[in-house]
Protein backbone atom coordinates (compact mmCIF):
# COMPACT_ATOMS: atom_id res chain seq x y z
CA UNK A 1 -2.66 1.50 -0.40
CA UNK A 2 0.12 -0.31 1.08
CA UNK A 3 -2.11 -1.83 3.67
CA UNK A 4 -3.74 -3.98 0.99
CA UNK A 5 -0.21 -5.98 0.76
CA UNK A 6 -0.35 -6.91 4.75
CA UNK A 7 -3.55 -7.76 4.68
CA UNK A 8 -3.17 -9.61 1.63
CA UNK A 9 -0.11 -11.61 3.79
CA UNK A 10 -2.25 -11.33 7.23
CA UNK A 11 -5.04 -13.36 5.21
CA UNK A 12 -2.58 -15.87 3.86
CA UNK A 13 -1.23 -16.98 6.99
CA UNK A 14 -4.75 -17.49 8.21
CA UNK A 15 -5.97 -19.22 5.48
CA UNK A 16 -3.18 -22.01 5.87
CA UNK A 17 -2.15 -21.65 1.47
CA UNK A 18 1.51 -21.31 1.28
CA UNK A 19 2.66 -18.12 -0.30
CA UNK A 20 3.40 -18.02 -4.33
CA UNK A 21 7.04 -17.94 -5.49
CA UNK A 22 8.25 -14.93 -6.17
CA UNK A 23 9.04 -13.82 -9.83
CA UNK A 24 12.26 -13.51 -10.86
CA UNK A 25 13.00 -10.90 -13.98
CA UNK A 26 15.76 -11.25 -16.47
CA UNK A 27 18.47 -8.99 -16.66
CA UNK A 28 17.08 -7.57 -20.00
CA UNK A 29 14.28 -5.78 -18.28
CA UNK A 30 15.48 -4.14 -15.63
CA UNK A 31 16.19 -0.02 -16.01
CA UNK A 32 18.76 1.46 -17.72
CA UNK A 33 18.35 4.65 -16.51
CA UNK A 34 15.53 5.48 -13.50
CA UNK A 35 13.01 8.05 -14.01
CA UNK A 36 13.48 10.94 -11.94
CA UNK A 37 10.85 12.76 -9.26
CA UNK A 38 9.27 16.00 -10.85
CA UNK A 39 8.90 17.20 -7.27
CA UNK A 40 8.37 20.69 -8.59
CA UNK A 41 5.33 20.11 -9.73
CA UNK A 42 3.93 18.02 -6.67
CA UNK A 43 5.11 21.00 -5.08
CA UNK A 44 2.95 23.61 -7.21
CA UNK A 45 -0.19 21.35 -6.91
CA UNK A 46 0.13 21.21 -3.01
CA UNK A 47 0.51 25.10 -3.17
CA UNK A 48 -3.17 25.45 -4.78
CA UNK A 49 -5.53 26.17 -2.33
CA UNK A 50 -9.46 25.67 -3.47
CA UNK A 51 -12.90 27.80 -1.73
CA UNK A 52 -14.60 25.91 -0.19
């Protein structure tokens, strides 16, 4: 629901609170290695077809 997010800043400007600070992470937890897409089988769910 990305939505949520610019309401979430919409309502902040409104409400006159100044935004947090952002979070910075430490090196040591960002990814080593990303996680890949299993597209295939987003692709064999959107093939199923229910009755109705």
């Amino acid at each position: 629901m990305p939505y949520l997010k610019d309401l979430n800043v919409l309502h902040r400007l409104l409400d006159g609170k100044p935004a947090p600070a952002p979070v910075t992470s430490p090196q040591a937890l960002k990814l080593a290695v990303e996680p890949l897409a299993n597209v295939l089988r987003y692709d064999q769910l959107r093939e199923v077809r229910y009755a109705s």
